[in-house]
N, C-alpha and C. Protein backbone atom coordinates (compact mmCIF):
# COMPACT_ATOMS: atom_id res chain seq x y z
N UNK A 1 0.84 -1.17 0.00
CA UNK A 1 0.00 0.00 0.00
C UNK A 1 0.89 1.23 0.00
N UNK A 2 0.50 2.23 -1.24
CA UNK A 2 1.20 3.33 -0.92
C UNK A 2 0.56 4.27 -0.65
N UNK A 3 1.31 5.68 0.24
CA UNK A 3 0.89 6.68 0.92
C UNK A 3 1.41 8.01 0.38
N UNK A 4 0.10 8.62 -0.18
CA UNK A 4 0.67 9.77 -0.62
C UNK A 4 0.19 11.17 0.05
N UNK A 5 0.70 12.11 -0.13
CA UNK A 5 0.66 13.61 -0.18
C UNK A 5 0.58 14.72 -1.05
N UNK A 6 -0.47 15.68 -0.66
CA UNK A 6 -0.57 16.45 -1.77
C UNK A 6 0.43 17.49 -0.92
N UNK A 7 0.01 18.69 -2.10
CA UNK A 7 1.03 19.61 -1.97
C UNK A 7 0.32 20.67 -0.71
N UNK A 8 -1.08 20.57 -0.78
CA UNK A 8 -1.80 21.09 0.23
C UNK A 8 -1.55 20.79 1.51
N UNK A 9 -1.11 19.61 2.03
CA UNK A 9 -0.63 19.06 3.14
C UNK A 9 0.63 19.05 3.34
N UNK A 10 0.44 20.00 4.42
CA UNK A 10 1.97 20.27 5.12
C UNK A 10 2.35 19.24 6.66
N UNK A 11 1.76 18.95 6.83
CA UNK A 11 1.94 18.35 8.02
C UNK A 11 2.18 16.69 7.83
N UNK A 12 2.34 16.09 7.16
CA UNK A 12 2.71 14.90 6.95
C UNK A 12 4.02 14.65 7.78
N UNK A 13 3.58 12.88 8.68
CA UNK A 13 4.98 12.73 9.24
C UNK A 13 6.25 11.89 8.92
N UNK A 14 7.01 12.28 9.48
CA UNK A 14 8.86 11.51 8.63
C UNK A 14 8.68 9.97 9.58
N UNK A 15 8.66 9.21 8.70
CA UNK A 15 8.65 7.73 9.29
C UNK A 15 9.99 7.03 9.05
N UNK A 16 10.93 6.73 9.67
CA UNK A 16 11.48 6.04 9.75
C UNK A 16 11.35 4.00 10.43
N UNK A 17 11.39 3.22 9.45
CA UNK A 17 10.34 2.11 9.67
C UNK A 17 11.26 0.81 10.62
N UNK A 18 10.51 0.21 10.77
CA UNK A 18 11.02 -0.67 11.30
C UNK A 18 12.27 -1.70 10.07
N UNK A 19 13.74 -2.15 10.78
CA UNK A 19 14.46 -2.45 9.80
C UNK A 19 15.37 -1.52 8.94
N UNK A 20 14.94 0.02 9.42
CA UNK A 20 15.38 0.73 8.34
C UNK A 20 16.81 1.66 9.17
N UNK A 21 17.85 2.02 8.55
CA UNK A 21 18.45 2.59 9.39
C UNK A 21 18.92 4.03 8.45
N UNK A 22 18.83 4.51 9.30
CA UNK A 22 19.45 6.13 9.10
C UNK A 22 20.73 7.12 9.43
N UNK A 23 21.38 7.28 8.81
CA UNK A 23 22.81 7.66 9.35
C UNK A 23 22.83 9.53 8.66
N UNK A 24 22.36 10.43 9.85
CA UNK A 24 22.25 11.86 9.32
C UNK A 24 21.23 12.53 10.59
N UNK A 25 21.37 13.64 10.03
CA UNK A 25 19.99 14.33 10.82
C UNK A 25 19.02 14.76 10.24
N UNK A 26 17.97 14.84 11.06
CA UNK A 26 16.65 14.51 10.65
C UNK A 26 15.80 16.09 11.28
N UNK A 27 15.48 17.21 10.73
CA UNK A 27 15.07 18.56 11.31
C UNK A 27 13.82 18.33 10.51
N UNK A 28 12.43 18.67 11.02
CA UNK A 28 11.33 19.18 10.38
C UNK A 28 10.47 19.31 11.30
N UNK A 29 9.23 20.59 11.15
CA UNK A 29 8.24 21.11 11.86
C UNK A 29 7.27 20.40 12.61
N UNK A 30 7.07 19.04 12.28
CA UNK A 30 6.18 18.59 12.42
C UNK A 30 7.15 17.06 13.42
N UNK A 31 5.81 15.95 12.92
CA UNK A 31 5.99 14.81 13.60
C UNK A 31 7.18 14.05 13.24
N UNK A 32 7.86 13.10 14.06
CA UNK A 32 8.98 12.39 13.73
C UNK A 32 8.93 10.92 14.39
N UNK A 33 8.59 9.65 13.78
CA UNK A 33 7.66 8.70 14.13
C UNK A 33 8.92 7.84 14.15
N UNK A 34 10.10 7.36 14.59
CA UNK A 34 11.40 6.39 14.55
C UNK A 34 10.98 4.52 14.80
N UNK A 35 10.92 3.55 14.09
CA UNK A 35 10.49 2.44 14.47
C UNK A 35 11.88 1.67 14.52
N UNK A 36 12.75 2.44 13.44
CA UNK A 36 14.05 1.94 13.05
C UNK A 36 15.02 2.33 13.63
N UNK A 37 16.68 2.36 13.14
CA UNK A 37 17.48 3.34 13.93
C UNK A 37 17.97 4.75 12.96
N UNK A 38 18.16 5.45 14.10
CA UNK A 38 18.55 6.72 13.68
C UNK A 38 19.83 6.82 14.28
N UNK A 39 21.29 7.14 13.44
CA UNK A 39 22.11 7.23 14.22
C UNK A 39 22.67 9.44 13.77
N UNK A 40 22.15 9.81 14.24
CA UNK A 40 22.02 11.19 13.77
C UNK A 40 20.88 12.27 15.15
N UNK A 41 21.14 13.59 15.13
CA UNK A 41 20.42 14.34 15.61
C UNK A 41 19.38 15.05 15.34
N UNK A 42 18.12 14.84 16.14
CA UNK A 42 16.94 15.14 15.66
C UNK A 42 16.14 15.96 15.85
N UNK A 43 15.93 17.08 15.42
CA UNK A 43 14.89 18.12 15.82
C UNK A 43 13.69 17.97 15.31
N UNK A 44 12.04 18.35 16.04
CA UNK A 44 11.14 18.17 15.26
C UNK A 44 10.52 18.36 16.35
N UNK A 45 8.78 19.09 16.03
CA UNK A 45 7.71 19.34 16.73
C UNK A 45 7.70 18.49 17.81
N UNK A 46 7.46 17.08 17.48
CA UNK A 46 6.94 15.67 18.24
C UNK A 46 7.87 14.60 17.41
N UNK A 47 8.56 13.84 18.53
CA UNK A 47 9.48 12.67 18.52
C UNK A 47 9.08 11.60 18.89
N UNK A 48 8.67 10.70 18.35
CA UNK A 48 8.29 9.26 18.99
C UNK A 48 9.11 8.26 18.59
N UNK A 49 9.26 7.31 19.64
CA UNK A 49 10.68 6.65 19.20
C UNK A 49 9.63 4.96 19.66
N UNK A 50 9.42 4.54 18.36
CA UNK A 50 8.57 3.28 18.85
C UNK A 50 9.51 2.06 19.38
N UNK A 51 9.03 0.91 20.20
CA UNK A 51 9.34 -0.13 20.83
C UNK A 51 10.48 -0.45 19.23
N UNK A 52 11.56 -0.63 19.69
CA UNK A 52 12.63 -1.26 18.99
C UNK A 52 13.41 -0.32 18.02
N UNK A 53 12.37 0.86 18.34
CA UNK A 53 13.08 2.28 17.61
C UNK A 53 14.33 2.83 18.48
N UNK A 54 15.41 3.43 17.62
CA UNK A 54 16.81 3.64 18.60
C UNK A 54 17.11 5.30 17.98
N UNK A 55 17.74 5.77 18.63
CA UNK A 55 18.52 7.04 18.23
C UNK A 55 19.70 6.69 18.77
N UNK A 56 20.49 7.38 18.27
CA UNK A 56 22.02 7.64 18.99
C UNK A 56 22.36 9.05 18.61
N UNK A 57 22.09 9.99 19.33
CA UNK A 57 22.45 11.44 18.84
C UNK A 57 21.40 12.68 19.97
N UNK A 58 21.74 13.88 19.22
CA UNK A 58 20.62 14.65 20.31
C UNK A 58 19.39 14.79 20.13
N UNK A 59 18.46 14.76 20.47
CA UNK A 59 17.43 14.65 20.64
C UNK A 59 16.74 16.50 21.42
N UNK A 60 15.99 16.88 20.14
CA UNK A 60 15.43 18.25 20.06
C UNK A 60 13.85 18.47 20.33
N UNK A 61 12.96 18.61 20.87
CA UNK A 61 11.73 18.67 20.22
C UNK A 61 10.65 19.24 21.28
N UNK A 62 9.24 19.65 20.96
CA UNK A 62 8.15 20.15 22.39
C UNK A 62 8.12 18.71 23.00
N UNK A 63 7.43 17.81 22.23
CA UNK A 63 7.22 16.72 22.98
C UNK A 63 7.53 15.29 22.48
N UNK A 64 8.61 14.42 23.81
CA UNK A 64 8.75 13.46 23.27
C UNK A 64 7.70 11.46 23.88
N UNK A 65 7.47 11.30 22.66
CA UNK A 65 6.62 9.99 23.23
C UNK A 65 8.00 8.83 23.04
N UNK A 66 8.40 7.94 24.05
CA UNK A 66 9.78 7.02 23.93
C UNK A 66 9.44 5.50 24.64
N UNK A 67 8.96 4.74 23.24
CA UNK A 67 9.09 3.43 24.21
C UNK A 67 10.01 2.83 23.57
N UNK A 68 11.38 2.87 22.65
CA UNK A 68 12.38 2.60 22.21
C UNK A 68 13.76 3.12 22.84
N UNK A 69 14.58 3.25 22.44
CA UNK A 69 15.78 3.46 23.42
C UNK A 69 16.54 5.11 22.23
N UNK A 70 17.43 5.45 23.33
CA UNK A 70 17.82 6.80 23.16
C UNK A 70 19.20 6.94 23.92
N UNK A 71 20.78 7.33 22.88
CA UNK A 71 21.74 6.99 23.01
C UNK A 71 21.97 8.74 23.19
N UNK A 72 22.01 9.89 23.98
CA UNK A 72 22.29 11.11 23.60
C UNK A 72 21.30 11.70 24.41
N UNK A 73 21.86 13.07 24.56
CA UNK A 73 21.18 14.24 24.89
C UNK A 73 19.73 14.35 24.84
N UNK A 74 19.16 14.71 25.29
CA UNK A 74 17.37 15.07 25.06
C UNK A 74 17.13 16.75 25.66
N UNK A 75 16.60 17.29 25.12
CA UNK A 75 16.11 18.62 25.45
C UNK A 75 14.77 18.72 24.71
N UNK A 76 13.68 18.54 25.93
CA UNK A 76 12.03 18.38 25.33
C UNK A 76 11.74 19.71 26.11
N UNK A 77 10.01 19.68 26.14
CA UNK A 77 9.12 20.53 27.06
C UNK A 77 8.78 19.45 27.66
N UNK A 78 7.88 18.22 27.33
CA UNK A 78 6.92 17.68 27.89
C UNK A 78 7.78 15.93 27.82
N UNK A 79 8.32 15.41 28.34
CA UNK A 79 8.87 13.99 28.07
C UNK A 79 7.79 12.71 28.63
N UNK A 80 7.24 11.84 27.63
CA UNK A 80 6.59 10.77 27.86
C UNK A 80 7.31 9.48 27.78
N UNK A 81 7.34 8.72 28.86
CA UNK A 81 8.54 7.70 29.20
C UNK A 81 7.84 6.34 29.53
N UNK A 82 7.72 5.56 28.12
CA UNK A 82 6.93 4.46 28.60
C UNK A 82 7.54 3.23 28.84
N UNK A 83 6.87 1.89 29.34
CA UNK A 83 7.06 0.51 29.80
C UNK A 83 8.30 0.47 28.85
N UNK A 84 9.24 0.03 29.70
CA UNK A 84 10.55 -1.26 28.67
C UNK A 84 11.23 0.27 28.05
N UNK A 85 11.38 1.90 28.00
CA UNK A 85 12.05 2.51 27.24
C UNK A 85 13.10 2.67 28.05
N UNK A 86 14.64 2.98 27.29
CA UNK A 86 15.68 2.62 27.54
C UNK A 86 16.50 4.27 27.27
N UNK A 87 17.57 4.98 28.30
CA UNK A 87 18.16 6.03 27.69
C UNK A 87 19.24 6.38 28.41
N UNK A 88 20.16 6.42 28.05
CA UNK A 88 21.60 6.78 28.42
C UNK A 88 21.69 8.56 28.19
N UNK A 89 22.46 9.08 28.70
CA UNK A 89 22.29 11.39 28.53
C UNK A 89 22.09 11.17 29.32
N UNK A 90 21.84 12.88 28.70
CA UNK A 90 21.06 13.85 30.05
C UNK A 90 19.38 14.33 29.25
N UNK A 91 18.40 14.24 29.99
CA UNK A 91 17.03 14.45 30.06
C UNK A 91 16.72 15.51 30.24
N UNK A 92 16.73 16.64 29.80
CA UNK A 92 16.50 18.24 29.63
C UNK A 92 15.23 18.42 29.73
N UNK A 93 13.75 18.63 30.71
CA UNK A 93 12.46 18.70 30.32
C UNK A 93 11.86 19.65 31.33
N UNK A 94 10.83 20.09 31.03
CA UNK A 94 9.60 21.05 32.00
C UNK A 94 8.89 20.23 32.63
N UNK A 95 8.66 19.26 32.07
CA UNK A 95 7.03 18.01 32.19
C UNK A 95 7.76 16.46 32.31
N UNK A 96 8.03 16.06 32.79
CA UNK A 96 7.81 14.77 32.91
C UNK A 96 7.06 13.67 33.34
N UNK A 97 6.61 12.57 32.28
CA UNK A 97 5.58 11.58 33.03
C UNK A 97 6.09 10.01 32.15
N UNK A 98 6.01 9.23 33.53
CA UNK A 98 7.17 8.05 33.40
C UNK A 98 5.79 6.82 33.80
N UNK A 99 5.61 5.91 32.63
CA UNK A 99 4.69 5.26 32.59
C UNK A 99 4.92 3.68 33.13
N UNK A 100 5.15 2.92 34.22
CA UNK A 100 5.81 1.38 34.24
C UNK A 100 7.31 1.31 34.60
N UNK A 101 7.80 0.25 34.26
CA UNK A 101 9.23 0.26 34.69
C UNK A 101 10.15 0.97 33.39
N UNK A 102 10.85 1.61 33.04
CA UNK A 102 12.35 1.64 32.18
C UNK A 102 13.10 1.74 33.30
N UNK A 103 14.17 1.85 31.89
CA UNK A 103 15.35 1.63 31.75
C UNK A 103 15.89 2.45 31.48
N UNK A 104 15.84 3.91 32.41
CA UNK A 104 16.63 4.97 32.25
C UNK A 104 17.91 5.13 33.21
N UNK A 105 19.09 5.71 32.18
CA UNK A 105 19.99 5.59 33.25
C UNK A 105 20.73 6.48 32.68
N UNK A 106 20.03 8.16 32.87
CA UNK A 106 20.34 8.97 32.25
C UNK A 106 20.09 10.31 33.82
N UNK A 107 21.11 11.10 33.44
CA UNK A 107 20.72 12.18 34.03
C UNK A 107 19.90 13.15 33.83
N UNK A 108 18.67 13.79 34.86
CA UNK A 108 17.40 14.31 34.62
C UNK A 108 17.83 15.94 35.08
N UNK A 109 17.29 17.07 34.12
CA UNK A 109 17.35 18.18 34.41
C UNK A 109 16.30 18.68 34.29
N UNK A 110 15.41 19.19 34.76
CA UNK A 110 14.34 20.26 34.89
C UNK A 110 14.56 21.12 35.42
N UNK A 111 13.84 21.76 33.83
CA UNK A 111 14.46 23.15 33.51
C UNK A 111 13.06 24.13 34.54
N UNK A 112 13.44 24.96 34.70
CA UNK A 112 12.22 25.89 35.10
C UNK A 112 11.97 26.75 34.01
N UNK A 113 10.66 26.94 34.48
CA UNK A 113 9.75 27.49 33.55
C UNK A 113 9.55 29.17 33.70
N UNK A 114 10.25 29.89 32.43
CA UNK A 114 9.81 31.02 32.44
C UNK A 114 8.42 31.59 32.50
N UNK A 115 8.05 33.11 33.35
CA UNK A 115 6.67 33.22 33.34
C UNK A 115 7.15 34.29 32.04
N UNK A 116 5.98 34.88 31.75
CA UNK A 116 5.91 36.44 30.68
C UNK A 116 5.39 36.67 31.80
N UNK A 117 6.17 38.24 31.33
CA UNK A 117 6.17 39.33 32.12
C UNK A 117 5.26 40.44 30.98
């Protein structure tokens, strides 16, 4: 089955699939869906790193969903940390919510939150 896009749609997300590996970085506005590995740094709206999905690099984004593993840096807003996810760094976040057991063995920084003035 193939999946297409028009030109009207901007928001389409970067899938990296299961099996597939990636050696680079990966920047775009929107969603970033990893099933495969990424050995590169990633910026993007929303990061999800599915069960058996890997990064090795920094990790950029508002919000990350992680039930795959993560070799590098993280600097989120909102970090979602589910059953069995795995991460070596440092954890840069405002929000954190840690779902079951992982396998983090990373150092956690929360950042504080600017008000407007």
């Amino acid at each position: 089955m193939l999946a297409f896009t028009n030109a009207k749609e901007k928001t389409s997300p970067t899938i990296i699939g299961a099996g597939c590996k990636v050696t680079g970085d990966i920047k775009t506005d929107h969603t970033v869906q990893i099933h495969g590995q990424v050995i590169g740094d990633v910026t993007a709206d929303i990061v999800v790193i599915g069960r058996g999905g890997k990064v090795s690099g920094k990790i950029v984004a508002n919000s990350l969903f992680l039930h795959g593993a993560i070799d590098g840096p993280v600097n989120v807003i909102t970090a979602n940390v589910f059953n069995n996810a795995q991460m070596t760094g440092t954890l840069s976040y405002n929000t954190l919510n840690i779902t079951g057991n992982t396998g983090l063995e990373c150092k956690l920084e929360k950042r504080k939150e600017k008000k407007h003035e």
